[in-house]
PDB file of N, CA and C in Angstrom:
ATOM      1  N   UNK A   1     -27.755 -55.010  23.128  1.00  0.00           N
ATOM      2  CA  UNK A   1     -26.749 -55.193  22.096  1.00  0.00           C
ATOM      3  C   UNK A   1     -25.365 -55.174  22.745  1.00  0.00           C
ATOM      4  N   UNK A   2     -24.488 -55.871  22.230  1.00  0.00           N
ATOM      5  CA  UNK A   2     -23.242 -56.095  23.109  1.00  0.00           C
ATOM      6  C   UNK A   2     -22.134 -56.397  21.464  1.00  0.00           C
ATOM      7  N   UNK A   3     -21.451 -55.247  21.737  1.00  0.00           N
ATOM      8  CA  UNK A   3     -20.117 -55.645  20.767  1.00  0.00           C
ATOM      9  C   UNK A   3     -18.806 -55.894  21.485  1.00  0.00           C
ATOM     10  N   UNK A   4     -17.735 -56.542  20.626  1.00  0.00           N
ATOM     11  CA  UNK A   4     -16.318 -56.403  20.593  1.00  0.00           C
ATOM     12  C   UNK A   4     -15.969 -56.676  19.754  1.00  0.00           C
ATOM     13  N   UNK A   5     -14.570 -55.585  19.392  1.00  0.00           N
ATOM     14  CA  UNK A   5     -13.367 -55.575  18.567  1.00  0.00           C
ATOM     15  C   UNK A   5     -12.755 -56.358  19.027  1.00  0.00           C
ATOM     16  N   UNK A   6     -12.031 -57.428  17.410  1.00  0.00           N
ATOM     17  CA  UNK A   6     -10.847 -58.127  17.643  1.00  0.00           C
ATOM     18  C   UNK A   6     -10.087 -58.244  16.521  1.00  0.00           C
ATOM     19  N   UNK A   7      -8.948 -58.959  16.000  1.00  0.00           N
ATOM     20  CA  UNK A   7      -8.308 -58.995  15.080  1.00  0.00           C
ATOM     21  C   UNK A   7      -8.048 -59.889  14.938  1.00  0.00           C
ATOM     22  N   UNK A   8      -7.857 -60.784  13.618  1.00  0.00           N
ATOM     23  CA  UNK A   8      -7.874 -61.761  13.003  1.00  0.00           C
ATOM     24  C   UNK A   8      -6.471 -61.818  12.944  1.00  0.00           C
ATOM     25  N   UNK A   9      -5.584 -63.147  13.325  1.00  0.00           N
ATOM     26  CA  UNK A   9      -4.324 -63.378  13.366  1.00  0.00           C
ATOM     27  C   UNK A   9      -4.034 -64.661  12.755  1.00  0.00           C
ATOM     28  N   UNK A  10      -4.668 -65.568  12.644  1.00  0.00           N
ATOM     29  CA  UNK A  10      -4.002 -66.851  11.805  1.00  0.00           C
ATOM     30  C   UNK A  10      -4.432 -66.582  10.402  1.00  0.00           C
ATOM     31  N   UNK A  11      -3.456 -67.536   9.556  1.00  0.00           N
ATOM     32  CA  UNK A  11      -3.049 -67.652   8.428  1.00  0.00           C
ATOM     33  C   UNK A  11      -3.677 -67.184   7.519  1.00  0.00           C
ATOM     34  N   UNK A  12      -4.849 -67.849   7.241  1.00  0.00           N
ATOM     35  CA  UNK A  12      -5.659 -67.587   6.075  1.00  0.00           C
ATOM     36  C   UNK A  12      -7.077 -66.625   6.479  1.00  0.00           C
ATOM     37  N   UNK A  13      -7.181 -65.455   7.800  1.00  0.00           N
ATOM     38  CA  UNK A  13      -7.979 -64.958   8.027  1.00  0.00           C
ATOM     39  C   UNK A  13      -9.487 -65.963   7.867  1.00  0.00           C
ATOM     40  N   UNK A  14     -10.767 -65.121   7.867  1.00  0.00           N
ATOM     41  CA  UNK A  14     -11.588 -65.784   8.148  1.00  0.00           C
ATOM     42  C   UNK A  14     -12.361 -66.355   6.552  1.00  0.00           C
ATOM     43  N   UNK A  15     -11.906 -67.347   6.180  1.00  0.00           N
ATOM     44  CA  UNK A  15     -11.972 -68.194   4.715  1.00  0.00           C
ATOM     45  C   UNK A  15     -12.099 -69.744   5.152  1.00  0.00           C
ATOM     46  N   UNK A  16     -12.880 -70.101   4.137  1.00  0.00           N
ATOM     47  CA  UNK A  16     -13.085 -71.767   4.003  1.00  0.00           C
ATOM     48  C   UNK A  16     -13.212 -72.471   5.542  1.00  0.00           C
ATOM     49  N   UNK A  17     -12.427 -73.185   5.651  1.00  0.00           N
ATOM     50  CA  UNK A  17     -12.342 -73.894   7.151  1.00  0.00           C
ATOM     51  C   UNK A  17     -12.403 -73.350   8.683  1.00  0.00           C
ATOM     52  N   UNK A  18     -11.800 -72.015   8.512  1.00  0.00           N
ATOM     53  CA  UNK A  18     -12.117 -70.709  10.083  1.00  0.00           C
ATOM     54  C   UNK A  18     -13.848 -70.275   9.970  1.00  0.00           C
ATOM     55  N   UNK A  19     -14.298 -69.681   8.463  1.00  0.00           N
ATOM     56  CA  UNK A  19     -15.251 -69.807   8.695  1.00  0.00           C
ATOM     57  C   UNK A  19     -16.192 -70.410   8.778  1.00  0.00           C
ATOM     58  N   UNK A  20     -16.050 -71.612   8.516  1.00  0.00           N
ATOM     59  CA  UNK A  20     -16.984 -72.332   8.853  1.00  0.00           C
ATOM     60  C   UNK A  20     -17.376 -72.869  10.175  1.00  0.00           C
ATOM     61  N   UNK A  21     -15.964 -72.941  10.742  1.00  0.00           N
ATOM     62  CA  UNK A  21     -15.951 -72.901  12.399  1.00  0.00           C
ATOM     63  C   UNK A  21     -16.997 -72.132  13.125  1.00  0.00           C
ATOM     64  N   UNK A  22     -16.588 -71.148  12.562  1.00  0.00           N
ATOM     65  CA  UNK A  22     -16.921 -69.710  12.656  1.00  0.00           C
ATOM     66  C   UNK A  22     -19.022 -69.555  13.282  1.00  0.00           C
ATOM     67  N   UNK A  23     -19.123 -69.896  11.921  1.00  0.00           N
ATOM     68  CA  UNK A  23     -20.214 -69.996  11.784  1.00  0.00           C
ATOM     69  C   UNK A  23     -21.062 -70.907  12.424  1.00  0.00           C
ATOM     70  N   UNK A  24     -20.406 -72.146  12.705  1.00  0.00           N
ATOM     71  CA  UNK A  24     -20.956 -73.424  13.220  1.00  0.00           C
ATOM     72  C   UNK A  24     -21.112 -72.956  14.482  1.00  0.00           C
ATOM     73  N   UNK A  25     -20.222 -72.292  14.971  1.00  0.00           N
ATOM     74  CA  UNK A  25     -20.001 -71.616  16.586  1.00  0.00           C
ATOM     75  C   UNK A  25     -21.373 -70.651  16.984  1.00  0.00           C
ATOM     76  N   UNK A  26     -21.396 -69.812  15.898  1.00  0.00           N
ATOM     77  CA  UNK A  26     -22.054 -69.048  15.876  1.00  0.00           C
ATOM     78  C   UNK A  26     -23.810 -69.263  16.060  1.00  0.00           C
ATOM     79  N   UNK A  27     -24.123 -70.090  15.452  1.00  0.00           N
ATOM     80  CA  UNK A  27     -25.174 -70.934  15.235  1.00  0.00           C
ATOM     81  C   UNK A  27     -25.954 -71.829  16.197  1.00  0.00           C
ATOM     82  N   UNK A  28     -24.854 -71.499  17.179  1.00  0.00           N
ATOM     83  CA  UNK A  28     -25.365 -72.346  18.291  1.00  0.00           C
ATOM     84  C   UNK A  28     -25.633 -71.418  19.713  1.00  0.00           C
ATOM     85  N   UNK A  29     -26.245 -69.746  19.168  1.00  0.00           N
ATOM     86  CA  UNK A  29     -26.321 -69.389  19.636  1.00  0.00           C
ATOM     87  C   UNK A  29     -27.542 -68.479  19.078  1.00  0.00           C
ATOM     88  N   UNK A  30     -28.464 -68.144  20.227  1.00  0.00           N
ATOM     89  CA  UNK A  30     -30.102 -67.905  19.947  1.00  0.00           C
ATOM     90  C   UNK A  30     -30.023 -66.005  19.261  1.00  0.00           C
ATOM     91  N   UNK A  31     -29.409 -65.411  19.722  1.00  0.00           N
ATOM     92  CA  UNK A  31     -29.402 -64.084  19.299  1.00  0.00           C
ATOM     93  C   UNK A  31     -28.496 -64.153  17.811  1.00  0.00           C
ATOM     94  N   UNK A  32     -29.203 -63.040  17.530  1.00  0.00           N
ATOM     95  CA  UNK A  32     -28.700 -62.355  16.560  1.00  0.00           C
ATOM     96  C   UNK A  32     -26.920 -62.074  16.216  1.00  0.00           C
ATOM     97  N   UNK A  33     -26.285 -62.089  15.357  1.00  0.00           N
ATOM     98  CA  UNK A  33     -25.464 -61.958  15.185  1.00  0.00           C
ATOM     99  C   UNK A  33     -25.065 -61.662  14.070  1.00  0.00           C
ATOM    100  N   UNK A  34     -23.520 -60.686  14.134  1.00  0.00           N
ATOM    101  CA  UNK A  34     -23.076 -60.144  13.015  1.00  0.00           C
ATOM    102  C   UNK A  34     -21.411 -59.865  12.952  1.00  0.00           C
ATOM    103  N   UNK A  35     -20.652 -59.718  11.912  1.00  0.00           N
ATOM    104  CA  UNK A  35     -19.551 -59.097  12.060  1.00  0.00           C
ATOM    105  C   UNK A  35     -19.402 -58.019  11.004  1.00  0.00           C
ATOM    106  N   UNK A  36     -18.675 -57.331  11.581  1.00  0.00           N
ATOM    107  CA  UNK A  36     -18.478 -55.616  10.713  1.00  0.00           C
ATOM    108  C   UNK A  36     -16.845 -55.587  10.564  1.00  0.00           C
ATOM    109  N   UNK A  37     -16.901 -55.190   9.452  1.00  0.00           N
ATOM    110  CA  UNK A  37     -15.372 -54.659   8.711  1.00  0.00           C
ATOM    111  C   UNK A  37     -15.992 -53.629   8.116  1.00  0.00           C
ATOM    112  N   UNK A  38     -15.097 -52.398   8.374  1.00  0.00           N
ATOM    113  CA  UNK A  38     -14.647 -51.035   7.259  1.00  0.00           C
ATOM    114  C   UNK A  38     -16.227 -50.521   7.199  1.00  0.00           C
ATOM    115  N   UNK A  39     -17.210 -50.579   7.849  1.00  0.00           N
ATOM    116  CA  UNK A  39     -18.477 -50.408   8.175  1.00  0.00           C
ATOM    117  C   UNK A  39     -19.381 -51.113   7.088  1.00  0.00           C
ATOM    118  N   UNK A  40     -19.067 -52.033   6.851  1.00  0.00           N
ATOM    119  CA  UNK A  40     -19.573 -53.441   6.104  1.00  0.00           C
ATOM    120  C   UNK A  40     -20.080 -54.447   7.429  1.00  0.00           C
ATOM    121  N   UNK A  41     -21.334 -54.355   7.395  1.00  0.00           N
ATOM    122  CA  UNK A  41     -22.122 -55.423   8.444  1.00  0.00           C
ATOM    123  C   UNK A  41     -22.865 -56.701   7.842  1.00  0.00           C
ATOM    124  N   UNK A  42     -22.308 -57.613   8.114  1.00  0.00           N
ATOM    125  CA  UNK A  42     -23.119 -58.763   7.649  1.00  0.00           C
ATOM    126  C   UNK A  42     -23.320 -60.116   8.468  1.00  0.00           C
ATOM    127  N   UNK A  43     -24.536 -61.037   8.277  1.00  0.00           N
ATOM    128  CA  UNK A  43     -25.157 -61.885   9.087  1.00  0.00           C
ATOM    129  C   UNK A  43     -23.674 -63.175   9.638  1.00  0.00           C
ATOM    130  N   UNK A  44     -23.403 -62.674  10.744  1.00  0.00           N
ATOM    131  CA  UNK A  44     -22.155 -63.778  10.894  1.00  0.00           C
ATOM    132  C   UNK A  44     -22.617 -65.734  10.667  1.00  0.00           C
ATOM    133  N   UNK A  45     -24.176 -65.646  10.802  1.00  0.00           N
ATOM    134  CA  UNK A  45     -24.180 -67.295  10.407  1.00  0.00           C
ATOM    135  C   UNK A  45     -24.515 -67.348   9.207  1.00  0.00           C
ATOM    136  N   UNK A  46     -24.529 -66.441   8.213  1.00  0.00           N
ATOM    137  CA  UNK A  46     -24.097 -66.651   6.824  1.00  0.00           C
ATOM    138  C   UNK A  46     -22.792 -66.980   6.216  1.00  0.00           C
ATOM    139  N   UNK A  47     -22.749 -67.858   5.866  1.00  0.00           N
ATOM    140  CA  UNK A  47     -21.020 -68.398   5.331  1.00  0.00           C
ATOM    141  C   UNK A  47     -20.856 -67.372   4.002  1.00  0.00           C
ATOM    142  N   UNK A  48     -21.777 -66.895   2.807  1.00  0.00           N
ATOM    143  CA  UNK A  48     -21.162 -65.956   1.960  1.00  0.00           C
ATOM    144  C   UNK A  48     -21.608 -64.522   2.482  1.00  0.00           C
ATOM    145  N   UNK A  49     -21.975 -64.114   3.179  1.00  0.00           N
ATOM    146  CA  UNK A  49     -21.881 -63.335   3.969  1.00  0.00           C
ATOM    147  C   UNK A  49     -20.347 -63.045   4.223  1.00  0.00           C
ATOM    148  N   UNK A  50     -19.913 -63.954   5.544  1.00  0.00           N
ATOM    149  CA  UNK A  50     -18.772 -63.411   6.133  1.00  0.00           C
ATOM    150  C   UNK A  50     -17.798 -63.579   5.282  1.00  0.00           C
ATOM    151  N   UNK A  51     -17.849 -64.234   4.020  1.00  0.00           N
ATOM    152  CA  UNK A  51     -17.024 -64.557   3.474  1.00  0.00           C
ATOM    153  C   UNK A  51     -16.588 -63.131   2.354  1.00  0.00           C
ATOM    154  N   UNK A  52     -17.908 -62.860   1.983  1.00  0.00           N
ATOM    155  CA  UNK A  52     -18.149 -61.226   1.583  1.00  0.00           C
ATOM    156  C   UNK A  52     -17.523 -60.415   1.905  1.00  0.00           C
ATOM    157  N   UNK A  53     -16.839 -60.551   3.086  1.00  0.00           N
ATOM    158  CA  UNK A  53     -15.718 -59.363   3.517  1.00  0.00           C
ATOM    159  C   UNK A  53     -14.907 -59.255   3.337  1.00  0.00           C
ATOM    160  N   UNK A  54     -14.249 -60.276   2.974  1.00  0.00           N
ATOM    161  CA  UNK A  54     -12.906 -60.413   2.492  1.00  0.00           C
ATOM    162  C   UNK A  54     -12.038 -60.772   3.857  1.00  0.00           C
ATOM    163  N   UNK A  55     -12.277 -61.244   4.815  1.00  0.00           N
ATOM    164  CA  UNK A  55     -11.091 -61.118   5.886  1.00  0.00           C
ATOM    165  C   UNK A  55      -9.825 -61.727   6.116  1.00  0.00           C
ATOM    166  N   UNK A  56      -9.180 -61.060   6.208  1.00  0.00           N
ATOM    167  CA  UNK A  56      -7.566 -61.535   5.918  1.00  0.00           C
ATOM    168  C   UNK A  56      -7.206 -61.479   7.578  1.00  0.00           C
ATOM    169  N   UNK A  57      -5.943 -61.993   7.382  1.00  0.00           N
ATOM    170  CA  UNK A  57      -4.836 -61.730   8.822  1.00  0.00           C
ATOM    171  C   UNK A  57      -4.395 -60.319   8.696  1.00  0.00           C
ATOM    172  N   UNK A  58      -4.625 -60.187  10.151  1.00  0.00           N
ATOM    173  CA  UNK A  58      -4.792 -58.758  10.514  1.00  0.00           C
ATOM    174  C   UNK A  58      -5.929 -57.813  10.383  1.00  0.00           C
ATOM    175  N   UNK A  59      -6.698 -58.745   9.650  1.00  0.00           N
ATOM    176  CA  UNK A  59      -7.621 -57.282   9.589  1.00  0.00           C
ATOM    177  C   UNK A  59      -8.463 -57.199  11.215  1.00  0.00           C
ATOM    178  N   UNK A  60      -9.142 -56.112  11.291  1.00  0.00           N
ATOM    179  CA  UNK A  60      -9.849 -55.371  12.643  1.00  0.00           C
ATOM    180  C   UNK A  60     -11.145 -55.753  11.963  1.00  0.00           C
ATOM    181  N   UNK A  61     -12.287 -56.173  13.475  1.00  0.00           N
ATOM    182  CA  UNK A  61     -13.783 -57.168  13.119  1.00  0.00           C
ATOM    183  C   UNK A  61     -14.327 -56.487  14.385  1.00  0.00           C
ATOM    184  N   UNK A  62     -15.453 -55.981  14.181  1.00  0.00           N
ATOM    185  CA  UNK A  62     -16.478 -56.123  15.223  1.00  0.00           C
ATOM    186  C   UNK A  62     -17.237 -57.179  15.429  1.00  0.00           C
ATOM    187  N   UNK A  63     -17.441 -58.117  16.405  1.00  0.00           N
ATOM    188  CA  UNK A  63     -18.687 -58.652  16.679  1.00  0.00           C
ATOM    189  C   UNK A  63     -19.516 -58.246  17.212  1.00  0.00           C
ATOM    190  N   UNK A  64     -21.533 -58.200  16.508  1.00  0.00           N
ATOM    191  CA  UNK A  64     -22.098 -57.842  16.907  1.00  0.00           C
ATOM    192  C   UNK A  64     -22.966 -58.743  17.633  1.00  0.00           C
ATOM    193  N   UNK A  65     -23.917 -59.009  18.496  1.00  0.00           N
ATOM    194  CA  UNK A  65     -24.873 -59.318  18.905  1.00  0.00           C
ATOM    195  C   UNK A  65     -25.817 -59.073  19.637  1.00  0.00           C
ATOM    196  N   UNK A  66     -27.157 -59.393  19.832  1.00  0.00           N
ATOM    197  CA  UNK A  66     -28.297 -58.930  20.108  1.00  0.00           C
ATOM    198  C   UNK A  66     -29.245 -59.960  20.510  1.00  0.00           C
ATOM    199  N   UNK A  67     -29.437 -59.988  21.915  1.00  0.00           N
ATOM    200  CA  UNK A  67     -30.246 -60.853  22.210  1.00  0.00           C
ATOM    201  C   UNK A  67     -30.199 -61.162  23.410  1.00  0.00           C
ATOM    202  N   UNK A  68     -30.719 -62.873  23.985  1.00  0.00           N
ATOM    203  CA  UNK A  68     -31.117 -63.242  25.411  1.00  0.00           C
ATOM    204  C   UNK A  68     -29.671 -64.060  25.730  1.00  0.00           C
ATOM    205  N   UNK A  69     -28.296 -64.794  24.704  1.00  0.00           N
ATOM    206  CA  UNK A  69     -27.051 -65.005  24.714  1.00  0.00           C
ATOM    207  C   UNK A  69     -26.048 -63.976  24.505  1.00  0.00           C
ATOM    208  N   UNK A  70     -26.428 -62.358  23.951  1.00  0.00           N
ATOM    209  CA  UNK A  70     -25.604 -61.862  23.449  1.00  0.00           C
ATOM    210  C   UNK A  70     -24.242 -61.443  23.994  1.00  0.00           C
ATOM    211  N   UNK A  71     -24.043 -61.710  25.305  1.00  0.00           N
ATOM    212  CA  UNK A  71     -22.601 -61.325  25.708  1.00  0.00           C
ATOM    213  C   UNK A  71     -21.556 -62.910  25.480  1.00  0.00           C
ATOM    214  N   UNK A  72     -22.371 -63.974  26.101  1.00  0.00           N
ATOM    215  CA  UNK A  72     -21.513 -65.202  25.531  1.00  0.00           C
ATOM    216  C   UNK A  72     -21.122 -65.198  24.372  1.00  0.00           C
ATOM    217  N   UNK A  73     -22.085 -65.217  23.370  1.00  0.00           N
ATOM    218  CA  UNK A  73     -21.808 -65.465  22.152  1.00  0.00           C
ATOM    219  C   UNK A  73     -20.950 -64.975  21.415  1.00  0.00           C
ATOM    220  N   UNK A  74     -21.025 -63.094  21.806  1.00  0.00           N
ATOM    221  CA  UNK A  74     -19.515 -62.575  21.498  1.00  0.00           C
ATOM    222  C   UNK A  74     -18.449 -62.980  21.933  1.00  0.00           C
ATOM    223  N   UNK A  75     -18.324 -62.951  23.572  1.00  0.00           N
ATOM    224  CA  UNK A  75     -17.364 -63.668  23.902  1.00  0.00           C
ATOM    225  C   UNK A  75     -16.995 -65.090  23.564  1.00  0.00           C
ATOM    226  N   UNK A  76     -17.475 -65.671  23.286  1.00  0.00           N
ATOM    227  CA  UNK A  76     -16.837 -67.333  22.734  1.00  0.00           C
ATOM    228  C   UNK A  76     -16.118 -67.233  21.085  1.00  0.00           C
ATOM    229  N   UNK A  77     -17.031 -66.133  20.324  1.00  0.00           N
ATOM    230  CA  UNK A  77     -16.610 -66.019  19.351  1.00  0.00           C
ATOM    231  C   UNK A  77     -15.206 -65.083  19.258  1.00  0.00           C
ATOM    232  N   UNK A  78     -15.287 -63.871  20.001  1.00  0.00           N
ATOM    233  CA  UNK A  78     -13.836 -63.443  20.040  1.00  0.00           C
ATOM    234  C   UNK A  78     -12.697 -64.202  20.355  1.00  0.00           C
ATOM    235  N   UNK A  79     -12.841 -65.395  21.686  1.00  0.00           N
ATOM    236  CA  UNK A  79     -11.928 -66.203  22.251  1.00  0.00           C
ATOM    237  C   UNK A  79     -11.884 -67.536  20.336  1.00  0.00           C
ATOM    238  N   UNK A  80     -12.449 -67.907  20.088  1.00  0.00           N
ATOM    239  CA  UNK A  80     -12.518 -68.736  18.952  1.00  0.00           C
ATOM    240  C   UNK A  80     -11.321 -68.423  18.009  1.00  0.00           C
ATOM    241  N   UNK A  81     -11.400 -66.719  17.704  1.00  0.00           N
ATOM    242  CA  UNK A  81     -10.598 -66.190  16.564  1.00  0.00           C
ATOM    243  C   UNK A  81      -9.382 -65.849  17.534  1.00  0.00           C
ATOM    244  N   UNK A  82      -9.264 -65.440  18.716  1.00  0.00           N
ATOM    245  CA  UNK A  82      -7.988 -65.039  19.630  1.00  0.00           C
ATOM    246  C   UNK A  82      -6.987 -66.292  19.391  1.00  0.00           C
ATOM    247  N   UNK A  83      -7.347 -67.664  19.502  1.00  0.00           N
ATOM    248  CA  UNK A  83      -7.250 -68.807  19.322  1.00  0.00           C
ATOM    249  C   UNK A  83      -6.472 -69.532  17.814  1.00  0.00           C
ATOM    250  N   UNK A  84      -6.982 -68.499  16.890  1.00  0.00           N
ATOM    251  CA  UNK A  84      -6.269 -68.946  15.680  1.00  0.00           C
ATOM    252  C   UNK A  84      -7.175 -70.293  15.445  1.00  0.00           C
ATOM    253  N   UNK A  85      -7.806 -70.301  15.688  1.00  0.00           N
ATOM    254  CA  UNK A  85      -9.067 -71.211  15.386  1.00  0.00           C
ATOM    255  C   UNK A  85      -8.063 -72.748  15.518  1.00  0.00           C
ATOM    256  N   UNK A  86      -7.697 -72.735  16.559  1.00  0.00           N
ATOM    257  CA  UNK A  86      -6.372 -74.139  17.175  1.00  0.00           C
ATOM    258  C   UNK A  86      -5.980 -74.195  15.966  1.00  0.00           C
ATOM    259  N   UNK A  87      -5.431 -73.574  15.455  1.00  0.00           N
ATOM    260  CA  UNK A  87      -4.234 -74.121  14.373  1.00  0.00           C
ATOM    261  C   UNK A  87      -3.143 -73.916  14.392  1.00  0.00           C
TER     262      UNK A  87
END
């Protein structure tokens, strides 16, 4: 299992078009995965899932993952949201 903390910095946090990025990103990766807010854990390649959290700009996210990709996958996904999802 391999986590990291990061924080959500562009506009509209992780909603509609980030997450779907999000997710698409996510998806293309064989392990397990998740993100946690406020100790709220849910399936990160679920779109109402992550959407379930409510995530705004600024808020603090764990990514979780678990598996035979799990350090990439966090890492691509932290660099994704570091990124402001190129906007």
């Amino acid at each position: 299992m391999y986590i990291k903390e990061t924080v959500v910095n562009n506009q509209v946090g992780l909603h509609a078009r980030p997450a779907t990025f999000f997710i698409q990103k996510a998806n293309e990766f064989k392990s397990s995965i998740w993100i946690e807010k406020e100790e709220r854990r849910v399936n990160a390649k679920s779109l109402l899932g992550v959407l379930s959290l409510g995530i705004v700009k600024g808020s603090k996210i764990s990514i979780i993952a678990d598996g035979s990709d799990e350090k990439e996958a966090v890492n691509t996904l932290v660099e994704l949201i570091s990124s402001n999802f190129s906007e």
